[in-house]
N, C-alpha and C. Protein backbone atom coordinates (compact mmCIF):
# COMPACT_ATOMS: atom_id res chain seq x y z
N UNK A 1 88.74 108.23 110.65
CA UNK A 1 89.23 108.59 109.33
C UNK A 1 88.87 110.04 109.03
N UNK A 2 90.25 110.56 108.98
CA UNK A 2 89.24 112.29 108.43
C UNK A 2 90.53 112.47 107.54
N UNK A 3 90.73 113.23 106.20
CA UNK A 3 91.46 113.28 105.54
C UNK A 3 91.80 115.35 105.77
N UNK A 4 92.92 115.79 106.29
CA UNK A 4 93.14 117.02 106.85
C UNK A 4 92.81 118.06 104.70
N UNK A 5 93.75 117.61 103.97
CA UNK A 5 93.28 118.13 102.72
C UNK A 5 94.37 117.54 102.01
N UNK A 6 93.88 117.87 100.54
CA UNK A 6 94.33 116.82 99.72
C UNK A 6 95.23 117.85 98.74
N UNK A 7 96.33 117.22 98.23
CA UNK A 7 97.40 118.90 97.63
C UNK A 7 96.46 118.59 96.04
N UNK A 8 97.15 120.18 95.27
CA UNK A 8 96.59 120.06 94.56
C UNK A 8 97.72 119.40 93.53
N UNK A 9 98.83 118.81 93.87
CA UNK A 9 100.14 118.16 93.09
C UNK A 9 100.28 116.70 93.83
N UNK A 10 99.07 115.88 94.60
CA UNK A 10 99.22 115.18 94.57
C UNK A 10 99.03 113.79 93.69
N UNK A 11 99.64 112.89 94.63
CA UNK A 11 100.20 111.27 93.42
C UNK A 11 99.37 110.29 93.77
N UNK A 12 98.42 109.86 93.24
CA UNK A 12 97.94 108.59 93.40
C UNK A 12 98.67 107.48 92.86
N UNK A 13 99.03 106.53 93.84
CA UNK A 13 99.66 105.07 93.80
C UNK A 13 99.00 104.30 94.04
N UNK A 14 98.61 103.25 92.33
CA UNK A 14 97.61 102.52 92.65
C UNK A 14 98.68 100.58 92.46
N UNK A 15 98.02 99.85 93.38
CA UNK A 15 99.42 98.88 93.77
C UNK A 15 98.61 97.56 93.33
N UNK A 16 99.51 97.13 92.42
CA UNK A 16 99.27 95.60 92.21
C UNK A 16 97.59 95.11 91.56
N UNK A 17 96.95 96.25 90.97
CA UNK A 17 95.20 95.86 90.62
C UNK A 17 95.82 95.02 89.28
N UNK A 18 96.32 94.46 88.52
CA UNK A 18 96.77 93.58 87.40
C UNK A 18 96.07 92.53 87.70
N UNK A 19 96.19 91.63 86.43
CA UNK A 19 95.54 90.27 86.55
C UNK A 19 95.78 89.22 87.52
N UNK A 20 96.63 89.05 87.56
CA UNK A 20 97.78 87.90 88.30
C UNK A 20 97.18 88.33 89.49
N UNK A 21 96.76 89.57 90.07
CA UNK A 21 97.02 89.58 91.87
C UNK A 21 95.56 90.16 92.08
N UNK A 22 95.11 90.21 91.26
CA UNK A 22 93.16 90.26 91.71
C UNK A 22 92.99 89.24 91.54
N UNK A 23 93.40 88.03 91.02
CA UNK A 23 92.55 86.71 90.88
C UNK A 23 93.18 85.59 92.29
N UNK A 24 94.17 86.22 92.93
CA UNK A 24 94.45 85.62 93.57
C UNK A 24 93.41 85.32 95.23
N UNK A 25 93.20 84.30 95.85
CA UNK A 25 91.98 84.02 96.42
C UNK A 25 92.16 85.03 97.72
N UNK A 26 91.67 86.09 97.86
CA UNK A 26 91.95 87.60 98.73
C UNK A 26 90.61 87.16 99.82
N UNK A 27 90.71 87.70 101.06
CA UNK A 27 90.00 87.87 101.91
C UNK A 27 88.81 88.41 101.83
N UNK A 28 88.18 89.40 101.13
CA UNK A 28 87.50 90.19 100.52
C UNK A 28 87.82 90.31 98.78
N UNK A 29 86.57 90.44 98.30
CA UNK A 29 86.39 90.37 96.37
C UNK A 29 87.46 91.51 96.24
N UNK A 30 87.91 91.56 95.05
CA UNK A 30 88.73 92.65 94.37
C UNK A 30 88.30 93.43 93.66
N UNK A 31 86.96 93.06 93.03
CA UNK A 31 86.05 93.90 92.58
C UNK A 31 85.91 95.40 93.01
N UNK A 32 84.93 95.40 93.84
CA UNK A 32 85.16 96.75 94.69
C UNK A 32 86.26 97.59 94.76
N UNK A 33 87.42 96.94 95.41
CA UNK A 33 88.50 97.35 95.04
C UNK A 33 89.21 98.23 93.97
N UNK A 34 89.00 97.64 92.89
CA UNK A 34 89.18 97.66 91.13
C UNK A 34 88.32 99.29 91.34
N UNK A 35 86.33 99.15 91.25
CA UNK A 35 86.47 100.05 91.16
C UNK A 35 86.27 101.10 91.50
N UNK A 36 86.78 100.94 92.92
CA UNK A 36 86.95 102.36 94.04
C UNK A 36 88.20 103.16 93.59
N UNK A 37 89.31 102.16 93.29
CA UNK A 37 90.36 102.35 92.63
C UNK A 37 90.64 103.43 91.49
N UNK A 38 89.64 102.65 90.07
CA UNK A 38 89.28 103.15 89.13
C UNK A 38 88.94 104.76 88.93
N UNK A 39 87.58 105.12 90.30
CA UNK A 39 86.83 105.64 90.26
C UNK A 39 87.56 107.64 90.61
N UNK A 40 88.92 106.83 91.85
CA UNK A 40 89.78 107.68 91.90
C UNK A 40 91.00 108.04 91.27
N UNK A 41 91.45 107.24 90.71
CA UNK A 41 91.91 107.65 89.07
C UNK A 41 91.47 108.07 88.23
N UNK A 42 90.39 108.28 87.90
CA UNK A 42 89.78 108.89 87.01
C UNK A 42 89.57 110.25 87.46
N UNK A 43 89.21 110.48 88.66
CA UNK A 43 88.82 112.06 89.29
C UNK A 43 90.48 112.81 89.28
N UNK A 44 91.62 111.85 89.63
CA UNK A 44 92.66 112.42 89.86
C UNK A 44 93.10 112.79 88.39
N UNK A 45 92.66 112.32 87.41
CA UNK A 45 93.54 112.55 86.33
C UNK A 45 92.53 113.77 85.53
N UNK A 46 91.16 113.86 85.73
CA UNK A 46 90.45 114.75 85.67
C UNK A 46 90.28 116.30 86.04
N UNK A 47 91.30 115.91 87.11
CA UNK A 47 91.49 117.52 88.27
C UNK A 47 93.36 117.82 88.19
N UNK A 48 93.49 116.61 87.02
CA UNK A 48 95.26 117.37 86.64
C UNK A 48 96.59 116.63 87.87
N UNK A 49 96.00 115.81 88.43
CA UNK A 49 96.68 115.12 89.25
C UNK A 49 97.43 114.03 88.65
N UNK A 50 98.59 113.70 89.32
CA UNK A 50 99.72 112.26 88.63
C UNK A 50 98.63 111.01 89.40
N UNK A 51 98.58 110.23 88.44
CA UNK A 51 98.51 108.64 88.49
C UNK A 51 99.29 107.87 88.32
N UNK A 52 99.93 106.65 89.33
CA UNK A 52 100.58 105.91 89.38
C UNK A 52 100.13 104.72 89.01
N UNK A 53 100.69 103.83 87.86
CA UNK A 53 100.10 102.64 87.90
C UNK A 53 101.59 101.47 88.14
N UNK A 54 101.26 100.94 89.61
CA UNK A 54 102.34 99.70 89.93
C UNK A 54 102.14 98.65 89.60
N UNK A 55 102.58 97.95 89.10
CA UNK A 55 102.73 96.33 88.75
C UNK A 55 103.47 95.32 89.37
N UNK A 56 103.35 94.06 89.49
CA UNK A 56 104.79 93.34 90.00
C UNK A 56 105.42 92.06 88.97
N UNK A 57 106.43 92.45 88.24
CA UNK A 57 107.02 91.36 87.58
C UNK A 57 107.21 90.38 87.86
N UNK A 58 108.05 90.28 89.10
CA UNK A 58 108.91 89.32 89.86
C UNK A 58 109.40 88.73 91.07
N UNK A 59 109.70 88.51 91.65
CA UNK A 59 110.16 88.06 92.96
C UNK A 59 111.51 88.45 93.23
N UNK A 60 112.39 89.70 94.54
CA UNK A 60 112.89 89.57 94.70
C UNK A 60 113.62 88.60 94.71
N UNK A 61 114.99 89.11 93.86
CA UNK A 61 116.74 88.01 93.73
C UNK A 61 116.58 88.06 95.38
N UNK A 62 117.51 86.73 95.64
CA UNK A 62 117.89 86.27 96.58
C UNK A 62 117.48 85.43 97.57
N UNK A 63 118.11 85.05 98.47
CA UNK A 63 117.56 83.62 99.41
C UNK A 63 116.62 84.10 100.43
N UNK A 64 115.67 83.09 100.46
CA UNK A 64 115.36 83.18 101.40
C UNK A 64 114.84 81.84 102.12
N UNK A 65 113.96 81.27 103.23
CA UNK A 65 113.53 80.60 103.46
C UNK A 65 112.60 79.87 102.81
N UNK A 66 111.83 80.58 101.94
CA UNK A 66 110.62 79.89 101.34
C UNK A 66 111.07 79.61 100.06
N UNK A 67 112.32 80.09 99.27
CA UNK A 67 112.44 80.15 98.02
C UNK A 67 112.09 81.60 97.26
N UNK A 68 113.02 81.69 96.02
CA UNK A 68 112.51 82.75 95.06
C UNK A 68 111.18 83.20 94.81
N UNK A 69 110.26 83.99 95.22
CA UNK A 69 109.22 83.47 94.65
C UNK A 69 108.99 83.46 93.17
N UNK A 70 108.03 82.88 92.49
CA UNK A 70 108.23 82.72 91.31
C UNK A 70 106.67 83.37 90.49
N UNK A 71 106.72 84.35 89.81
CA UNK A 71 106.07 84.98 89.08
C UNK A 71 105.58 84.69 87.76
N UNK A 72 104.65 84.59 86.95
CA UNK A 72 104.36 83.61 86.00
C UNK A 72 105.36 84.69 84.92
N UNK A 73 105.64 83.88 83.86
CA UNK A 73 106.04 85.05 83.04
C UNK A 73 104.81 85.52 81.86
N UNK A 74 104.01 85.35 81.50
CA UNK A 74 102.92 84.83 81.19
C UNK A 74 102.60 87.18 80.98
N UNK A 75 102.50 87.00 79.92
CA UNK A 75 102.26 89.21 79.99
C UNK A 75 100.87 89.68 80.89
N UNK A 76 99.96 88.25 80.62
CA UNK A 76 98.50 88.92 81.21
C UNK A 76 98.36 88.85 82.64
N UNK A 77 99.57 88.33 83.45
CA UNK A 77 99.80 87.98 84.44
C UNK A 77 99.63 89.83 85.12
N UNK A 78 101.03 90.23 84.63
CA UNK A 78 101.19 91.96 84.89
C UNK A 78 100.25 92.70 84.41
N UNK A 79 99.45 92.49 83.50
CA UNK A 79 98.79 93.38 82.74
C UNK A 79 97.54 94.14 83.67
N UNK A 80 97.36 95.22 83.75
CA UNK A 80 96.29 96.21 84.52
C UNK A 80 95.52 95.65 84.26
N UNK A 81 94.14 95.93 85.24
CA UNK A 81 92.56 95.69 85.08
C UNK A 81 92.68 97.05 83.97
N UNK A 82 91.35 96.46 83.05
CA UNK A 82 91.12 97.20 82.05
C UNK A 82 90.28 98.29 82.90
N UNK A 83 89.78 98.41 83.95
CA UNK A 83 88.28 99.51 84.51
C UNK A 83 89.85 100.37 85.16
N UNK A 84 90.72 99.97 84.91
CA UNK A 84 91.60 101.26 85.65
C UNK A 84 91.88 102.69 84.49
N UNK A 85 91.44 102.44 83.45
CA UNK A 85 91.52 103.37 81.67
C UNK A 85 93.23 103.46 81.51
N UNK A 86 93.85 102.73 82.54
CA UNK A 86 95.13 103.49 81.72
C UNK A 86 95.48 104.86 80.76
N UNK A 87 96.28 105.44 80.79
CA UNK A 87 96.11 106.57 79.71
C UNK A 87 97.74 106.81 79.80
N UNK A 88 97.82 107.72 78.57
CA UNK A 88 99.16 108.22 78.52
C UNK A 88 100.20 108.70 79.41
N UNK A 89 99.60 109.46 80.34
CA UNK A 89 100.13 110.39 81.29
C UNK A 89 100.12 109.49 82.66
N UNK A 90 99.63 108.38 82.51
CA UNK A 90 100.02 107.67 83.63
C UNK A 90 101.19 107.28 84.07
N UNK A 91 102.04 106.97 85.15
CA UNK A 91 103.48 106.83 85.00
C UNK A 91 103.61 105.06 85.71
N UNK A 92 104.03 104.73 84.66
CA UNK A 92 104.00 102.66 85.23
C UNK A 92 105.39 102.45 85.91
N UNK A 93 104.90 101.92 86.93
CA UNK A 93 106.47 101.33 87.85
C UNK A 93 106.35 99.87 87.84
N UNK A 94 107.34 99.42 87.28
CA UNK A 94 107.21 98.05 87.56
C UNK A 94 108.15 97.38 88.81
N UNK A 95 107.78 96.39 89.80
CA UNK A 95 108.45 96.23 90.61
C UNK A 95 108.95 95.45 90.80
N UNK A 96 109.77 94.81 91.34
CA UNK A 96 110.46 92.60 91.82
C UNK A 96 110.40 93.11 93.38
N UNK A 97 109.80 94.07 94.06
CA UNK A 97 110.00 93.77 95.68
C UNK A 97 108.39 94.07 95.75
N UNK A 98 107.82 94.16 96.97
CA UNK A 98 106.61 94.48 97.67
C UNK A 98 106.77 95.61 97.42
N UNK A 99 107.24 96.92 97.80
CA UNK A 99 107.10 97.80 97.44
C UNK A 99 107.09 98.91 96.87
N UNK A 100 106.79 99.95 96.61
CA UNK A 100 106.83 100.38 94.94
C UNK A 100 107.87 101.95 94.77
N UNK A 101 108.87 101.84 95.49
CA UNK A 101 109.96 102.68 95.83
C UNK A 101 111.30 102.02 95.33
N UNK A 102 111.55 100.95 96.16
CA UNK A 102 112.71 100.23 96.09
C UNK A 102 113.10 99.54 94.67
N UNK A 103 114.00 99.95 94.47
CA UNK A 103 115.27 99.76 92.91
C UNK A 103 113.87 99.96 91.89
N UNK A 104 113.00 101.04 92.12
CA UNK A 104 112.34 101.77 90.89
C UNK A 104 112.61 103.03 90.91
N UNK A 105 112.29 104.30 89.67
CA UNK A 105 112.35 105.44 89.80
C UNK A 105 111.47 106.08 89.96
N UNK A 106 110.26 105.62 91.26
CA UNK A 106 109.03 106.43 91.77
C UNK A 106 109.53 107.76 92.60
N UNK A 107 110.54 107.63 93.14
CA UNK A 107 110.67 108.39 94.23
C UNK A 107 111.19 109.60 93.32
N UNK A 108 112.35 109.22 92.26
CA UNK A 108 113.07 110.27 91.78
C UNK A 108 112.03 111.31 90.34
N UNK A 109 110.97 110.20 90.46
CA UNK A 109 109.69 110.59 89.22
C UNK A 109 108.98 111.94 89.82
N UNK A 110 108.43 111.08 90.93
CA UNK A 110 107.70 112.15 91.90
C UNK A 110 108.22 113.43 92.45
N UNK A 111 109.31 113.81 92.49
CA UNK A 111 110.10 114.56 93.20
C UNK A 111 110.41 115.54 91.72
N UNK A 112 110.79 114.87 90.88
CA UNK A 112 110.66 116.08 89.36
C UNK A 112 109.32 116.68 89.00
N UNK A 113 108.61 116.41 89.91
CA UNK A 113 107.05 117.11 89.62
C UNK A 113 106.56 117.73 91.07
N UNK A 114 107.51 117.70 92.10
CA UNK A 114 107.65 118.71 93.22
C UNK A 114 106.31 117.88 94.05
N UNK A 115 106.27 116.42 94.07
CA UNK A 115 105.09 115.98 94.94
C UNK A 115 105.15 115.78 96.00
N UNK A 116 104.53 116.28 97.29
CA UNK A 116 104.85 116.50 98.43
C UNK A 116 103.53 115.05 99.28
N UNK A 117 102.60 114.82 98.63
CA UNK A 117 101.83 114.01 99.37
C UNK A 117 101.00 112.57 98.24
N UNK A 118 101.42 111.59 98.71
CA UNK A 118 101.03 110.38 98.08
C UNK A 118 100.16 109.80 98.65
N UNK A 119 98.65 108.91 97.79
CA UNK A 119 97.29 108.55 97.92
C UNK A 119 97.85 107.31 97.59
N UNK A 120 97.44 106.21 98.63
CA UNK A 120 98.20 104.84 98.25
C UNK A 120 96.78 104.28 98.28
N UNK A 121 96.73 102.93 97.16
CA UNK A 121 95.78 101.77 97.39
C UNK A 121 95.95 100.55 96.71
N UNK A 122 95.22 99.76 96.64
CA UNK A 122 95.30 98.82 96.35
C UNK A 122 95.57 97.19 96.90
N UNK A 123 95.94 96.04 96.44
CA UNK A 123 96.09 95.35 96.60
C UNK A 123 97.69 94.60 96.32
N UNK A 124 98.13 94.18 98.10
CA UNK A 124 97.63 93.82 99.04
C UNK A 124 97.75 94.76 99.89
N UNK A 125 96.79 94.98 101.22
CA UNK A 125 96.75 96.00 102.29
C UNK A 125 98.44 95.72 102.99
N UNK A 126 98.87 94.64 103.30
CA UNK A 126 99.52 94.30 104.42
C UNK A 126 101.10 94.23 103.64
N UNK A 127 100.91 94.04 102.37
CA UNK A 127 102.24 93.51 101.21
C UNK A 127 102.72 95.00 100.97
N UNK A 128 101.93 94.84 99.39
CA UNK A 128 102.73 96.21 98.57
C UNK A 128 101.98 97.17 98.93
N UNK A 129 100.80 97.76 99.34
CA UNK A 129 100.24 98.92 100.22
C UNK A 129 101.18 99.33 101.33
N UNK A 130 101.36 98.84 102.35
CA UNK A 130 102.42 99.18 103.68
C UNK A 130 103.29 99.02 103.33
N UNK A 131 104.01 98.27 102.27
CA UNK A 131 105.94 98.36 101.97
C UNK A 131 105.66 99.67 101.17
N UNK A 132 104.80 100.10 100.56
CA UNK A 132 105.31 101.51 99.80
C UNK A 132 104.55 102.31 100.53
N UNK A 133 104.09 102.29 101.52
CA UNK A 133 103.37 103.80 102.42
C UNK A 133 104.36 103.60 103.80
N UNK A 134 105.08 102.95 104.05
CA UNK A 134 106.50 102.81 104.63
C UNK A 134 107.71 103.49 103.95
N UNK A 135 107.79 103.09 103.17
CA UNK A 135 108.67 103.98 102.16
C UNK A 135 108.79 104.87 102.08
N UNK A 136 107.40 105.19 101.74
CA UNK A 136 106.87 106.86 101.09
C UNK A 136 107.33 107.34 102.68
N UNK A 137 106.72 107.34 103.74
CA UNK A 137 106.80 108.15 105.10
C UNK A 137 108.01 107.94 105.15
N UNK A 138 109.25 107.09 105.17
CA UNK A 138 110.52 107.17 105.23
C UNK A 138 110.81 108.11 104.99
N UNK A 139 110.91 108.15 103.08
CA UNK A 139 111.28 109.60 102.44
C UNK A 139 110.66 110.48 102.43
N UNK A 140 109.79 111.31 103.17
CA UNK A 140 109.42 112.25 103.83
C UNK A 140 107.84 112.93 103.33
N UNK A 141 107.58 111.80 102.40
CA UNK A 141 106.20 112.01 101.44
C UNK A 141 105.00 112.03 102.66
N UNK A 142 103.69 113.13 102.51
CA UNK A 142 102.72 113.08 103.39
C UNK A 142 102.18 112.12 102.64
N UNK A 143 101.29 110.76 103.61
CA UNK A 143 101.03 109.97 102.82
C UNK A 143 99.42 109.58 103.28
N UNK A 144 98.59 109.46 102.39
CA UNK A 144 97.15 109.03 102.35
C UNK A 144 97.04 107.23 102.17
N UNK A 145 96.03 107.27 103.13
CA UNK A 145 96.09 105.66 102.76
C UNK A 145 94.18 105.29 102.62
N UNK A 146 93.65 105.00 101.44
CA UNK A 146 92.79 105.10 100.94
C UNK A 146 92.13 103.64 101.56
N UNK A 147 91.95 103.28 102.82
CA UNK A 147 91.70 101.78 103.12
C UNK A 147 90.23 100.95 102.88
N UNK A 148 89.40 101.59 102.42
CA UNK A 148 88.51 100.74 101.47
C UNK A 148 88.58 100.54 100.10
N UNK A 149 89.69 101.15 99.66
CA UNK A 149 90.04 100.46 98.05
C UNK A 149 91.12 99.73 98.61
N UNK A 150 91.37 98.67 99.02
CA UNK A 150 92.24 97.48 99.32
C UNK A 150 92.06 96.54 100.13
N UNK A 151 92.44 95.58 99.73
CA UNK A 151 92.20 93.97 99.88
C UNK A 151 93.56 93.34 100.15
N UNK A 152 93.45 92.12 100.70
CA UNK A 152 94.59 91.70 101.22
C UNK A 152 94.00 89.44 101.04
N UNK A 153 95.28 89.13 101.33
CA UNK A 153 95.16 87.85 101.21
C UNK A 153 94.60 87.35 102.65
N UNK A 154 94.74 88.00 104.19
CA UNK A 154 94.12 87.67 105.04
C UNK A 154 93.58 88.55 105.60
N UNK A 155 92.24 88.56 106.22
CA UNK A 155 91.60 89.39 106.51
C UNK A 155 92.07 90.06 108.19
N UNK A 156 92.65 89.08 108.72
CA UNK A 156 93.46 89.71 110.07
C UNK A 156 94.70 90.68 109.65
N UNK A 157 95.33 89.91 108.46
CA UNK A 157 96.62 91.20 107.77
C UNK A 157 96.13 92.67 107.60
N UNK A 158 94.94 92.43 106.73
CA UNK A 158 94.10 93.61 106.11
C UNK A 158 93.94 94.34 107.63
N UNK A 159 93.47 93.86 108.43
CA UNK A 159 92.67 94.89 109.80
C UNK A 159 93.79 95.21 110.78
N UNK A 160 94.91 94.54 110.82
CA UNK A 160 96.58 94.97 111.56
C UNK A 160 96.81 96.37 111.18
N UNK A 161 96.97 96.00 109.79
CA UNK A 161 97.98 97.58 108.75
C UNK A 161 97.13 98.30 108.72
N UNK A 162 95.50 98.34 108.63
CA UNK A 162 94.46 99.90 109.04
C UNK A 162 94.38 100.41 110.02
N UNK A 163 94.87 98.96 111.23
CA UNK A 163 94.37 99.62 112.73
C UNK A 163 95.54 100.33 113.51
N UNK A 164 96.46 99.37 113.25
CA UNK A 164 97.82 99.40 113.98
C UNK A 164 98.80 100.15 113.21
N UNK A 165 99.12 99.97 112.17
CA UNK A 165 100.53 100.52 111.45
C UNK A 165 99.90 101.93 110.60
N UNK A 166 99.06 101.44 109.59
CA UNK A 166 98.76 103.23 108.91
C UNK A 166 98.28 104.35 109.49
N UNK A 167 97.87 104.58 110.47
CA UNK A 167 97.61 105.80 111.61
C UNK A 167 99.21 106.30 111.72
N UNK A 168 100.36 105.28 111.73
CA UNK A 168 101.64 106.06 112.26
C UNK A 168 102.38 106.09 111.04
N UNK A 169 101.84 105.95 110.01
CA UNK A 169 102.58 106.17 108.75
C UNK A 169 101.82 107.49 108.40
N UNK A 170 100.42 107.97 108.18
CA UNK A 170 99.90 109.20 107.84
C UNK A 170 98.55 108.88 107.87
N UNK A 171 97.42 109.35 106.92
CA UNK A 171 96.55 109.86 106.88
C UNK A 171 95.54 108.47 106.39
N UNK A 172 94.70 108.33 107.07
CA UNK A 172 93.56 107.10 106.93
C UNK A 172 92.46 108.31 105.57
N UNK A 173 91.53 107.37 104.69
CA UNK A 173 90.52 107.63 104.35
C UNK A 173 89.89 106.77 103.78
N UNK A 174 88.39 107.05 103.19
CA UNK A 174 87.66 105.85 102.37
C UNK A 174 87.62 106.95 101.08
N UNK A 175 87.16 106.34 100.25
CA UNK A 175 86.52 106.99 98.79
C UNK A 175 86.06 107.95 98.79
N UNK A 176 84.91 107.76 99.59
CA UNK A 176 83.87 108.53 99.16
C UNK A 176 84.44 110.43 99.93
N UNK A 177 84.89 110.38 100.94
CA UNK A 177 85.77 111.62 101.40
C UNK A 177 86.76 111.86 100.65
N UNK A 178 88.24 110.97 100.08
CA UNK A 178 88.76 111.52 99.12
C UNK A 178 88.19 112.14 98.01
N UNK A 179 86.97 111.08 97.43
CA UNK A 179 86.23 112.12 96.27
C UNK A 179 85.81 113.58 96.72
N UNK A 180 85.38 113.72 97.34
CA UNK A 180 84.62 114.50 98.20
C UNK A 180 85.85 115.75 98.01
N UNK A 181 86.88 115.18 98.64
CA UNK A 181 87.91 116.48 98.73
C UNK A 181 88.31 116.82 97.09
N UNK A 182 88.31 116.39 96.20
CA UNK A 182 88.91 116.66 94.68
C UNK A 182 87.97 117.60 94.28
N UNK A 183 86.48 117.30 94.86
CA UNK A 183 86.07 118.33 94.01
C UNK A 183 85.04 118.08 93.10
């Protein structure tokens, strides 16, 4: 893990820390998670950087094998961990797929603020972490993948997408070096 440098117009994308999907029974606590999470949102929004806060409403429309999935409708379901401070200038994407690009306006958000490199985390490592740091490297975003702020529902999923897939999407780091680079 070595993080090459961090822009000074970059986007932190923080994925799925809401009620509904930290309580869900994860491989590792969510705690930590929450607030490694937290800890870099706060530095990013401190040093003038965009914060992303993703949510997930719903379950992709359409068939599949397992069924719709079905999302509570329930508000506290979506609702952020409170240790994330939310604030004004945060920009909320809400999503119905895994990841946090597709039929939202992250991509066209980010791009009106000239952002060239995205800090992904959260929960799940293997779900909405890799469907939107897939994305992001698609559309041509340098992309950070912050892999001790995220948790996953299996702990073999979680150690696939750090070992195998995010090395060829972009840039591995932990916390304590991203902090480190802000400053």
């Amino acid at each position: 893990m070595a993080l090459t440098q961090l822009d000074a117009n970059a986007a932190l994308i923080v994925i799925d820390l809401q009620h509904g999907i930290i309580n869900l029974p994860l491989a590792s606590a969510a705690d930590p998670v929450v607030e490694k999470s937290a800890a870099i949102a706060r530095a990013f929004r401190a040093s003038g950087r965009h914060v992303v806060l993703v949510n997930v409403d719903a379950g992709a429309p359409g068939r599949t094998d397992n069924g719709v999935p079905q999302v509570p409708h329930d508000p506290a379901f979506k609702a952020f961990d409170p240790r994330l401070e939310q604030v004004g200038t945060d920009h909320v994407v809400t999503k119905k797929r895994w990841g946090a690009f597709q039929t939202t306006d992250l991509d066209r958000w980010l791009r009106s603020l000239n952002v060239e490199q995205v800090v992904i985390l959260g929960i799940a490592t293997s779900i909405g972490c890799e469907s939107t740091a897939r994305f992001a490297s698609e559309l041509g975003y340098n992309v950070v993948l912050v892999t001790d702020a995220m948790a996953d529902l299996k702990a073999d999923a979680h150690e696939n997408s750090v070992k195998n897939i995010f090395p060829r999407l972009g840039e591995t780091t932990s916390t304590e070096e991203l902090l480190a680079k802000i400053g």
